[in-house]
PDB file of N, CA and C in Angstrom:
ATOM      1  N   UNK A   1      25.415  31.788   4.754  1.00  0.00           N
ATOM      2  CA  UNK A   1      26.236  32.935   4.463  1.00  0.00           C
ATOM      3  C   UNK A   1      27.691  32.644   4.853  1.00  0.00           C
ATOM      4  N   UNK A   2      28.447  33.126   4.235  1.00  0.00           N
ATOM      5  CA  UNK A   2      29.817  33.086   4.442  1.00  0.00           C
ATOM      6  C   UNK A   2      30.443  33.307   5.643  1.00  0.00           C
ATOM      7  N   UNK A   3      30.948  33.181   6.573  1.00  0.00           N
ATOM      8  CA  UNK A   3      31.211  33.473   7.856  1.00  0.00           C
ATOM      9  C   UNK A   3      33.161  33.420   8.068  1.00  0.00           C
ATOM     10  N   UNK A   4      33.614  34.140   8.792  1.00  0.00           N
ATOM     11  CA  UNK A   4      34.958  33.627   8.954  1.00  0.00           C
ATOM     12  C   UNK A   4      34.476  33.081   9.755  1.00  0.00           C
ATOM     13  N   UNK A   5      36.298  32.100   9.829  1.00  0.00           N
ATOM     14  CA  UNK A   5      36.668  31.146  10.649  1.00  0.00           C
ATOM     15  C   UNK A   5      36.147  30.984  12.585  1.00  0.00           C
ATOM     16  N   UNK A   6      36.394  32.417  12.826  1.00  0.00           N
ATOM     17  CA  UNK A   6      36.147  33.091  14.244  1.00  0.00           C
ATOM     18  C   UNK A   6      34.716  32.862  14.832  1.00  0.00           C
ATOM     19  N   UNK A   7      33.400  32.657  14.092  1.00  0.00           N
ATOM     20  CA  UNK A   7      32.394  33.207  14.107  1.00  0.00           C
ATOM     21  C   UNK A   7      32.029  31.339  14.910  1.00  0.00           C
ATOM     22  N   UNK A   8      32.928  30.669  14.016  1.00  0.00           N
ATOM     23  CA  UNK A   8      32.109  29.188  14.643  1.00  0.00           C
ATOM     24  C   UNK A   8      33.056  28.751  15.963  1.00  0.00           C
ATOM     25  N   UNK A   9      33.569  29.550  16.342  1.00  0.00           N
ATOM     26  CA  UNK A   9      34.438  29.429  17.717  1.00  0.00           C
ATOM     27  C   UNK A   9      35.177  28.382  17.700  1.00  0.00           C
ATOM     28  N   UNK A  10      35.167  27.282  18.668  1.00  0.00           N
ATOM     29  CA  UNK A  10      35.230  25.790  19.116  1.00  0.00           C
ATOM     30  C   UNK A  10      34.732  24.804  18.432  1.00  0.00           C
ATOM     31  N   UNK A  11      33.593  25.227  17.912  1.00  0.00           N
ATOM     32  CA  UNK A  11      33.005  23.564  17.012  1.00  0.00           C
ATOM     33  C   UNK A  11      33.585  23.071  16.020  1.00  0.00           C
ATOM     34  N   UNK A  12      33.668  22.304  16.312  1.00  0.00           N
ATOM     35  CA  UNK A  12      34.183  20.585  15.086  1.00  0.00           C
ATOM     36  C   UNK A  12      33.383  21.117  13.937  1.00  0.00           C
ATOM     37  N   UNK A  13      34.025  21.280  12.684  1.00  0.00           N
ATOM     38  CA  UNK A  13      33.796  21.860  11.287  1.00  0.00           C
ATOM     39  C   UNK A  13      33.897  20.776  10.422  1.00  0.00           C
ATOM     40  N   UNK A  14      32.592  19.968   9.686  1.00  0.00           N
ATOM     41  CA  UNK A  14      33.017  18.816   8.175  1.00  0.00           C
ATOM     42  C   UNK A  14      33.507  19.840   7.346  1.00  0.00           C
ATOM     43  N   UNK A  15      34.417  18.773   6.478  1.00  0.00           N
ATOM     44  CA  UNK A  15      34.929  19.742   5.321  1.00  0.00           C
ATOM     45  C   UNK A  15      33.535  19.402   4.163  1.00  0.00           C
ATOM     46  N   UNK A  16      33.516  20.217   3.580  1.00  0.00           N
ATOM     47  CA  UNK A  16      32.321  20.073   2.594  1.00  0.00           C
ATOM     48  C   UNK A  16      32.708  19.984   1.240  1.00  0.00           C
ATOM     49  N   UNK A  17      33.843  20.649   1.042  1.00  0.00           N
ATOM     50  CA  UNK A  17      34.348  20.794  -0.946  1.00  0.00           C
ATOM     51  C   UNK A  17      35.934  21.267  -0.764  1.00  0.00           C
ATOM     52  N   UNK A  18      36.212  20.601  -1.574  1.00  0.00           N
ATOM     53  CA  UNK A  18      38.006  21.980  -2.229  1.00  0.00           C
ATOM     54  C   UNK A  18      37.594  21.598  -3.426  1.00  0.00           C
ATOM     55  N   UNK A  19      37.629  23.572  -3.578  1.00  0.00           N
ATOM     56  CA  UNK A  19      37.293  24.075  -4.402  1.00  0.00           C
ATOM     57  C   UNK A  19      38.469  24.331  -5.522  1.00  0.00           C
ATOM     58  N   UNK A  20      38.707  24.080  -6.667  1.00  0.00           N
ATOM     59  CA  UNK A  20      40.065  23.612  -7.222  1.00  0.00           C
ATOM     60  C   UNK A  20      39.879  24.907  -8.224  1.00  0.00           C
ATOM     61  N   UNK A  21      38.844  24.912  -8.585  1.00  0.00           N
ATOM     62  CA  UNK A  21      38.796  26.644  -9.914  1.00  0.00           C
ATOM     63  C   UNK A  21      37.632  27.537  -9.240  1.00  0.00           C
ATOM     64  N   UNK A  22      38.185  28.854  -9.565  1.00  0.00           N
ATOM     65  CA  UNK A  22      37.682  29.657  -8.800  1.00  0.00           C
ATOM     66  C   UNK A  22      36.185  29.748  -9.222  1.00  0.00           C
ATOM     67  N   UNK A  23      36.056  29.986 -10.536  1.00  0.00           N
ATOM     68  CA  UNK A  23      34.648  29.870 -11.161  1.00  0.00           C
ATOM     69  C   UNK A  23      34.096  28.885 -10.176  1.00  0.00           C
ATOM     70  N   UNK A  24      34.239  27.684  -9.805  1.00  0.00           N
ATOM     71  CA  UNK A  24      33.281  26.962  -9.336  1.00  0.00           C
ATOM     72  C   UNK A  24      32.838  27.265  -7.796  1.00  0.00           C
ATOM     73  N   UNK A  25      33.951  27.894  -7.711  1.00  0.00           N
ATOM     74  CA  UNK A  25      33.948  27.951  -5.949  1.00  0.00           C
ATOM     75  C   UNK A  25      32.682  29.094  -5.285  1.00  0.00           C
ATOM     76  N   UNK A  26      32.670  30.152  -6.784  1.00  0.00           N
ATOM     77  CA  UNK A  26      32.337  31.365  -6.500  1.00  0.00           C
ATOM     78  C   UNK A  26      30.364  31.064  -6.981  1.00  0.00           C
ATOM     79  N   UNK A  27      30.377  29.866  -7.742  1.00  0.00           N
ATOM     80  CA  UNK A  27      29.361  28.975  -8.082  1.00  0.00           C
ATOM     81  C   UNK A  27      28.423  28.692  -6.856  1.00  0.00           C
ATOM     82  N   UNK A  28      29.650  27.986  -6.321  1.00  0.00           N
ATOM     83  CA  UNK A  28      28.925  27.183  -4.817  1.00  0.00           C
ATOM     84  C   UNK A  28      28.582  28.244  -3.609  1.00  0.00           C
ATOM     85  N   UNK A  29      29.867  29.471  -3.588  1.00  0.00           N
ATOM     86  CA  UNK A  29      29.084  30.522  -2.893  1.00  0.00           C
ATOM     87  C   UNK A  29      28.171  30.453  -3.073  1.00  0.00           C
ATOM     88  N   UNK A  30      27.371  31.349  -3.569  1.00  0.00           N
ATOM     89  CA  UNK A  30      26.706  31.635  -4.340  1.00  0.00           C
ATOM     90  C   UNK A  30      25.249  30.799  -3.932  1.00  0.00           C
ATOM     91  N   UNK A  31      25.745  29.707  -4.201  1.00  0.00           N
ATOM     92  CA  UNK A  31      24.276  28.441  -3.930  1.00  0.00           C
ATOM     93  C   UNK A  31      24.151  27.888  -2.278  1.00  0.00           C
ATOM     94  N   UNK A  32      25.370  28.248  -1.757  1.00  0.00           N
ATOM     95  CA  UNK A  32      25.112  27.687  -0.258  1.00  0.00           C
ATOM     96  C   UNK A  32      24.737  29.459   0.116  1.00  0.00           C
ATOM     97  N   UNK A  33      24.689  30.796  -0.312  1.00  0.00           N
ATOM     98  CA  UNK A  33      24.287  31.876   0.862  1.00  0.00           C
ATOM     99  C   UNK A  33      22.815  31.385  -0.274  1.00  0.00           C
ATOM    100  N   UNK A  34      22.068  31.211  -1.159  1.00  0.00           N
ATOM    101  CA  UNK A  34      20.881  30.784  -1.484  1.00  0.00           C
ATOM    102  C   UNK A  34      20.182  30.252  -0.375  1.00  0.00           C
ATOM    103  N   UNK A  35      21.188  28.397  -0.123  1.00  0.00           N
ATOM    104  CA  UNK A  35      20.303  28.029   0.853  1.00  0.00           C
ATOM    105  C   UNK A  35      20.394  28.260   2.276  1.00  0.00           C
ATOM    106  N   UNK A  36      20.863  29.251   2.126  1.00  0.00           N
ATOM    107  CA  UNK A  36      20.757  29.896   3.861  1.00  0.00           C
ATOM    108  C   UNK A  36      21.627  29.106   4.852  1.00  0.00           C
ATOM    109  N   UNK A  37      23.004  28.229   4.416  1.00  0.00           N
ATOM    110  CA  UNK A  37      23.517  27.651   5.169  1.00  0.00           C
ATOM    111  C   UNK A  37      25.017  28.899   5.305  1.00  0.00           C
ATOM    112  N   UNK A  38      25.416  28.523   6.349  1.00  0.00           N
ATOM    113  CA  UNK A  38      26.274  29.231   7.414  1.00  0.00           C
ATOM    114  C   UNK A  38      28.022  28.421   6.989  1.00  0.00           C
ATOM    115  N   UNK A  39      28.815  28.763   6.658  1.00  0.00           N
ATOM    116  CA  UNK A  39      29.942  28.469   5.949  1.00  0.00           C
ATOM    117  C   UNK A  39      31.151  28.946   6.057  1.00  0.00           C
ATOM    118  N   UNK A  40      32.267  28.093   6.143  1.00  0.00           N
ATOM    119  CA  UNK A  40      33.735  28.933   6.617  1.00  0.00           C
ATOM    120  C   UNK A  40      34.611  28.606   5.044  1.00  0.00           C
ATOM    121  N   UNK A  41      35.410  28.974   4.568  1.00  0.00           N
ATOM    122  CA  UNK A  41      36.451  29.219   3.577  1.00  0.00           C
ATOM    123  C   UNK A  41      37.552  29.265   3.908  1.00  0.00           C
ATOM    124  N   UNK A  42      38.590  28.536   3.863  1.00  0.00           N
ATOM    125  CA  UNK A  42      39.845  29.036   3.832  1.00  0.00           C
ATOM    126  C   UNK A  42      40.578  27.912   2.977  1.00  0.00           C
ATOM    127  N   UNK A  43      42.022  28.807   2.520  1.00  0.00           N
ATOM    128  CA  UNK A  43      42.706  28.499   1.527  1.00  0.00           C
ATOM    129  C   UNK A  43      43.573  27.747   2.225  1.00  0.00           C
ATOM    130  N   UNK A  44      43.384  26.335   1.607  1.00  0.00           N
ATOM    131  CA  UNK A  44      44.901  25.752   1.740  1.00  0.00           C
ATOM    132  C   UNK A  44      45.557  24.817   0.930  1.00  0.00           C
ATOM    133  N   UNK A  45      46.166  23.801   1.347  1.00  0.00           N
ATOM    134  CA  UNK A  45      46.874  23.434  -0.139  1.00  0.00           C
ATOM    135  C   UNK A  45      46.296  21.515  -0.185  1.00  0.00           C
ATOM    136  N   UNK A  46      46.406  21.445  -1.321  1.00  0.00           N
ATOM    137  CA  UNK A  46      46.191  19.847  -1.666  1.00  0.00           C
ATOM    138  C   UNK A  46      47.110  18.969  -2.972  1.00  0.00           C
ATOM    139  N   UNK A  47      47.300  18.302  -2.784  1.00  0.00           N
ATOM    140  CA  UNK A  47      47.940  17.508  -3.600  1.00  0.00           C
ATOM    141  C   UNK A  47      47.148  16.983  -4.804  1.00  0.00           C
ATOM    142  N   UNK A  48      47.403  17.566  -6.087  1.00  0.00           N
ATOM    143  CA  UNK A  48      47.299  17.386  -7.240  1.00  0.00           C
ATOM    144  C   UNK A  48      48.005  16.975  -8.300  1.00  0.00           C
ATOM    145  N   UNK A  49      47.305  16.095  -9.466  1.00  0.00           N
ATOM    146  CA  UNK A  49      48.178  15.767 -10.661  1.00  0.00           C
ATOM    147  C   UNK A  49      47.793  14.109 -10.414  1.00  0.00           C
ATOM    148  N   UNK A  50      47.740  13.259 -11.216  1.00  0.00           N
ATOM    149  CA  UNK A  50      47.735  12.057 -11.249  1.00  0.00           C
ATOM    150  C   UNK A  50      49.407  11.622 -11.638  1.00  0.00           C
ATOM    151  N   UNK A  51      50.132  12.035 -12.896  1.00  0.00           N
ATOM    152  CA  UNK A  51      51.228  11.871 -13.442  1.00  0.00           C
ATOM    153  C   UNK A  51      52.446  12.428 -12.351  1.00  0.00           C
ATOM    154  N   UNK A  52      51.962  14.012 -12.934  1.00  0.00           N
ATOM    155  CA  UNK A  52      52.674  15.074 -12.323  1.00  0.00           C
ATOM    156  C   UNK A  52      52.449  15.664 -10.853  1.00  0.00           C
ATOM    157  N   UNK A  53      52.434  15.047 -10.236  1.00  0.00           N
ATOM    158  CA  UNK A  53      51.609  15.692  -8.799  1.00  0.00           C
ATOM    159  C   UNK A  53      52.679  17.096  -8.278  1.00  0.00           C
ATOM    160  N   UNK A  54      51.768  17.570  -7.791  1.00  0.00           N
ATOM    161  CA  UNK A  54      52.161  19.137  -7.200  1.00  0.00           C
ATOM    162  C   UNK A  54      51.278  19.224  -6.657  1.00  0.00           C
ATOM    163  N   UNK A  55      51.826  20.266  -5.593  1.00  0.00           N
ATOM    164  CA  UNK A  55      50.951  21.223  -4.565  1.00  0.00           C
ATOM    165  C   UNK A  55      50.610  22.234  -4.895  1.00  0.00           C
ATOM    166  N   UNK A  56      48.943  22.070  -4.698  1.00  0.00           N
ATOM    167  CA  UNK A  56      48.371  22.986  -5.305  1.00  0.00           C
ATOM    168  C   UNK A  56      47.303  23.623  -3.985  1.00  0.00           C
ATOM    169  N   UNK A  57      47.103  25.096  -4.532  1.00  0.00           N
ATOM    170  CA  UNK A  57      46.157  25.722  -3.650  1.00  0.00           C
ATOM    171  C   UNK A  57      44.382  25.762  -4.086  1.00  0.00           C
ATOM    172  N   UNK A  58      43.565  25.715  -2.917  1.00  0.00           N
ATOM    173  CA  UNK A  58      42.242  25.600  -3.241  1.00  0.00           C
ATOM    174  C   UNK A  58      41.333  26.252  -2.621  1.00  0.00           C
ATOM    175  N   UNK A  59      39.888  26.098  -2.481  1.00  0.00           N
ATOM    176  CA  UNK A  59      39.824  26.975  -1.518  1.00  0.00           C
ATOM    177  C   UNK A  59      38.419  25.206  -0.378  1.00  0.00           C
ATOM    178  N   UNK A  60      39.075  25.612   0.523  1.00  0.00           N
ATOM    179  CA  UNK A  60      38.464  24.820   1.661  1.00  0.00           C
ATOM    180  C   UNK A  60      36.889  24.991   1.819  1.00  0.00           C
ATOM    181  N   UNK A  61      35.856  24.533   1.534  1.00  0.00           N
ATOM    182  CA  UNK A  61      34.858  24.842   2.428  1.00  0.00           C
ATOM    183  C   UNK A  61      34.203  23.971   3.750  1.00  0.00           C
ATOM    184  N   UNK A  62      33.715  24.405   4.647  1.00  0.00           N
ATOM    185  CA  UNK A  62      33.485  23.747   5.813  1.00  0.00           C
ATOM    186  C   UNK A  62      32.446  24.422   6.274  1.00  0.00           C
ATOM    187  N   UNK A  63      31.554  23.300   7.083  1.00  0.00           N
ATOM    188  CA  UNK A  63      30.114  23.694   7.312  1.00  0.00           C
ATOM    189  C   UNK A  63      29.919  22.848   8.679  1.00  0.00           C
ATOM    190  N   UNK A  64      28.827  23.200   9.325  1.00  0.00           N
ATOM    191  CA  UNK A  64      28.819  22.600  11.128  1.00  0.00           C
ATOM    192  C   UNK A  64      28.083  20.864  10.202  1.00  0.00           C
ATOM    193  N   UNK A  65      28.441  20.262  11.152  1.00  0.00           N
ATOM    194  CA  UNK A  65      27.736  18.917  10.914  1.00  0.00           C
ATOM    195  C   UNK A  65      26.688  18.693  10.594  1.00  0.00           C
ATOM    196  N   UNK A  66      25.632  19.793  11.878  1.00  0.00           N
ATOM    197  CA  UNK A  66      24.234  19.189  11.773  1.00  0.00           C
ATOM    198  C   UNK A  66      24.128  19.813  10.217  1.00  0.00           C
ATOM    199  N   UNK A  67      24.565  21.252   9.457  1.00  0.00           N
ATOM    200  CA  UNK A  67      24.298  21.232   8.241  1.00  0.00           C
ATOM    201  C   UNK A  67      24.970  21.060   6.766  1.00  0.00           C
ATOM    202  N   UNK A  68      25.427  19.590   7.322  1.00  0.00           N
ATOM    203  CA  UNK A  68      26.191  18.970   5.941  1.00  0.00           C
ATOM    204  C   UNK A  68      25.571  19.094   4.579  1.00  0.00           C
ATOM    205  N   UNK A  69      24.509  17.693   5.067  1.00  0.00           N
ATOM    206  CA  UNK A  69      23.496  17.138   3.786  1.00  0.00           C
ATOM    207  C   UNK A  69      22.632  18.460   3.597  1.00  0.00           C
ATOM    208  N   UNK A  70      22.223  19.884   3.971  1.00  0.00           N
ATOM    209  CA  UNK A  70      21.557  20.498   3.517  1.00  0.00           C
ATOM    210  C   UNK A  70      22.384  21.435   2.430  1.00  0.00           C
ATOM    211  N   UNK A  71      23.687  21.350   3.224  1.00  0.00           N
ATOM    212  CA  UNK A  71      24.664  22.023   2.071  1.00  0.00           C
ATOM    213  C   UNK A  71      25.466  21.124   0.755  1.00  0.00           C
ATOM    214  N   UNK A  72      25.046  19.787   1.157  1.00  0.00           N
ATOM    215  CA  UNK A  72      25.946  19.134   0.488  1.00  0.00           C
ATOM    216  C   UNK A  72      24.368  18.862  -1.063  1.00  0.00           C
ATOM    217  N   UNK A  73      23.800  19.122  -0.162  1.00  0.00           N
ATOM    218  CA  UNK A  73      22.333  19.242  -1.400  1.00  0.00           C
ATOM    219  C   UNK A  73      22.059  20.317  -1.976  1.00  0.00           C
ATOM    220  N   UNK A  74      23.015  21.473  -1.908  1.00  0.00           N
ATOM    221  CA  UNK A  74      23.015  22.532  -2.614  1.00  0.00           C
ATOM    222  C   UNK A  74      24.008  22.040  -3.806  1.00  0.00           C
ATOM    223  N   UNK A  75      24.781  21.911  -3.056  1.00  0.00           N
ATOM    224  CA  UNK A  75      26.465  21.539  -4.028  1.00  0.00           C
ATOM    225  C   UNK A  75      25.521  20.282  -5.215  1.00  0.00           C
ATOM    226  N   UNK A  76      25.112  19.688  -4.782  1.00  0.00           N
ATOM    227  CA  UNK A  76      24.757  18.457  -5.620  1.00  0.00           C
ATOM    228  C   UNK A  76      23.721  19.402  -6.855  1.00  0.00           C
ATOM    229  N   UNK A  77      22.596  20.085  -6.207  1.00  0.00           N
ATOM    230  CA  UNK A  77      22.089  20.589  -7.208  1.00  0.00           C
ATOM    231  C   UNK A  77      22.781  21.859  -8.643  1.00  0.00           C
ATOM    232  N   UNK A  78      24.273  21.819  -7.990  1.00  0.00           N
ATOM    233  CA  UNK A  78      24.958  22.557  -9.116  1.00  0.00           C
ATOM    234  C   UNK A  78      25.622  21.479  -9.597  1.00  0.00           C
ATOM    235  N   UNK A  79      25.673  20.494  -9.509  1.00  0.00           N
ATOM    236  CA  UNK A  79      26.302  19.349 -10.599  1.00  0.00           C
ATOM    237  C   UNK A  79      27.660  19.036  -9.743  1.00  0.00           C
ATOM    238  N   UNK A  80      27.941  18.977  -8.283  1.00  0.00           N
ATOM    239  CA  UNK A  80      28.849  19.254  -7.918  1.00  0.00           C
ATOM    240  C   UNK A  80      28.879  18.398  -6.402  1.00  0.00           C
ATOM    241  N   UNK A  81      30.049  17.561  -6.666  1.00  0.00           N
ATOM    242  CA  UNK A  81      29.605  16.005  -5.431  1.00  0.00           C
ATOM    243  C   UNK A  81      30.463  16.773  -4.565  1.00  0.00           C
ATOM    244  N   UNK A  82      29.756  16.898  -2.950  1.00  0.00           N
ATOM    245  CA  UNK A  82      30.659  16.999  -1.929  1.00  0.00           C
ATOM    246  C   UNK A  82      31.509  15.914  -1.532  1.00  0.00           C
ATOM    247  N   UNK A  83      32.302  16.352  -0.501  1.00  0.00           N
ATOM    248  CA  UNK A  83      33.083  15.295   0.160  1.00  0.00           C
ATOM    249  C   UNK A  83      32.346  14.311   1.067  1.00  0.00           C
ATOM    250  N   UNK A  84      32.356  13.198   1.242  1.00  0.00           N
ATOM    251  CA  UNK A  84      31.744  12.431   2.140  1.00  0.00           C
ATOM    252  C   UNK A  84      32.249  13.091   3.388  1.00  0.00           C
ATOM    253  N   UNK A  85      31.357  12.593   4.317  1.00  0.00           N
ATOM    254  CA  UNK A  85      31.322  12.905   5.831  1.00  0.00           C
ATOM    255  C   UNK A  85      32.243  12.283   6.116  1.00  0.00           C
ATOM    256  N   UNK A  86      32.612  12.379   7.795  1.00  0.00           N
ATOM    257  CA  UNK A  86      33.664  11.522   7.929  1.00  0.00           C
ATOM    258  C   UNK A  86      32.982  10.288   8.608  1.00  0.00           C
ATOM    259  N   UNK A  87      31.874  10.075   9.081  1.00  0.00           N
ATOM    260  CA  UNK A  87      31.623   8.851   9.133  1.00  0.00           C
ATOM    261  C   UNK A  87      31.545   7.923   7.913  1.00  0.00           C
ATOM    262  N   UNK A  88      30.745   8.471   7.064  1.00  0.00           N
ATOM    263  CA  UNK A  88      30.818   8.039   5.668  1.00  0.00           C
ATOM    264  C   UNK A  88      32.367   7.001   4.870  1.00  0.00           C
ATOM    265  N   UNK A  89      33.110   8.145   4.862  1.00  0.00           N
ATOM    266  CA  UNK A  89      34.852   7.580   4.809  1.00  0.00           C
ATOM    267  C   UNK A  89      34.694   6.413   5.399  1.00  0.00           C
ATOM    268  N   UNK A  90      34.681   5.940   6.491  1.00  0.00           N
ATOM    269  CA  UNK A  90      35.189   4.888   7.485  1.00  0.00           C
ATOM    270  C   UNK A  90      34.465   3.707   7.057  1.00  0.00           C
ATOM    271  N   UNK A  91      33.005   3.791   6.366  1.00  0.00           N
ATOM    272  CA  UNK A  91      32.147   2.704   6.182  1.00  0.00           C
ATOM    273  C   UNK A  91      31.648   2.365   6.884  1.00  0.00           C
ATOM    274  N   UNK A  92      30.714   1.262   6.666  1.00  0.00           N
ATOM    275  CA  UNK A  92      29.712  -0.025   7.533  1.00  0.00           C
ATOM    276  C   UNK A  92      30.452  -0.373   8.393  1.00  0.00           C
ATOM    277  N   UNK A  93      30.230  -0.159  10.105  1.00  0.00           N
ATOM    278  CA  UNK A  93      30.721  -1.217  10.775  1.00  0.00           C
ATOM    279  C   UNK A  93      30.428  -2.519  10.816  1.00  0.00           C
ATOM    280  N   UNK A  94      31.566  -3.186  10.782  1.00  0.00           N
ATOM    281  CA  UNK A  94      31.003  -4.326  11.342  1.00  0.00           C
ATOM    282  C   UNK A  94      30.934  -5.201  12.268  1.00  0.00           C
TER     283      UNK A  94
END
């Protein structure tokens, strides 16, 4: 369920999606209060355009760690790739 920001206090938040059109965003609602995962939103801005780049607004989603992959397996089952984790980003140590 949707939660503000307030509700997860102190804990370290993965980002899970920016959400770039609203239709989709309201999509993924939608499929993460389905799977019963717990979720923060907020709007902020990202850099868009390949040619033309501008700052553009989106909408943030963020979810506690331990429930990434259960949310990030919602998102996937709407046709819709989350963000890698941040261990993920960094790669294979070696």
């Amino acid at each position: 369920m949707r939660q503000p920001p307030e509700f997860f206090g102190d804990e370290e938040l993965d980002l899970l999606y920016i959400g770039k059109k609203l239709k989709t965003s309201q999509q993924l609602e939608a499929a993460l209060d389905a799977a019963g995962v717990d979720y923060a939103i907020e709007v902020d801005y990202y850099l868009g355009g390949l040619i033309f780049r501008s700052l553009r607004a989106g909408a943030f989603f963020y979810v506690r760690p331990a429930d990434h992959e259960h949310a990030a397996g919602a998102l996937r089952a709407q046709g819709v790739e989350p963000q890698p984790r941040p261990e993920e980003e960094a790669g294979p140590k070696s």
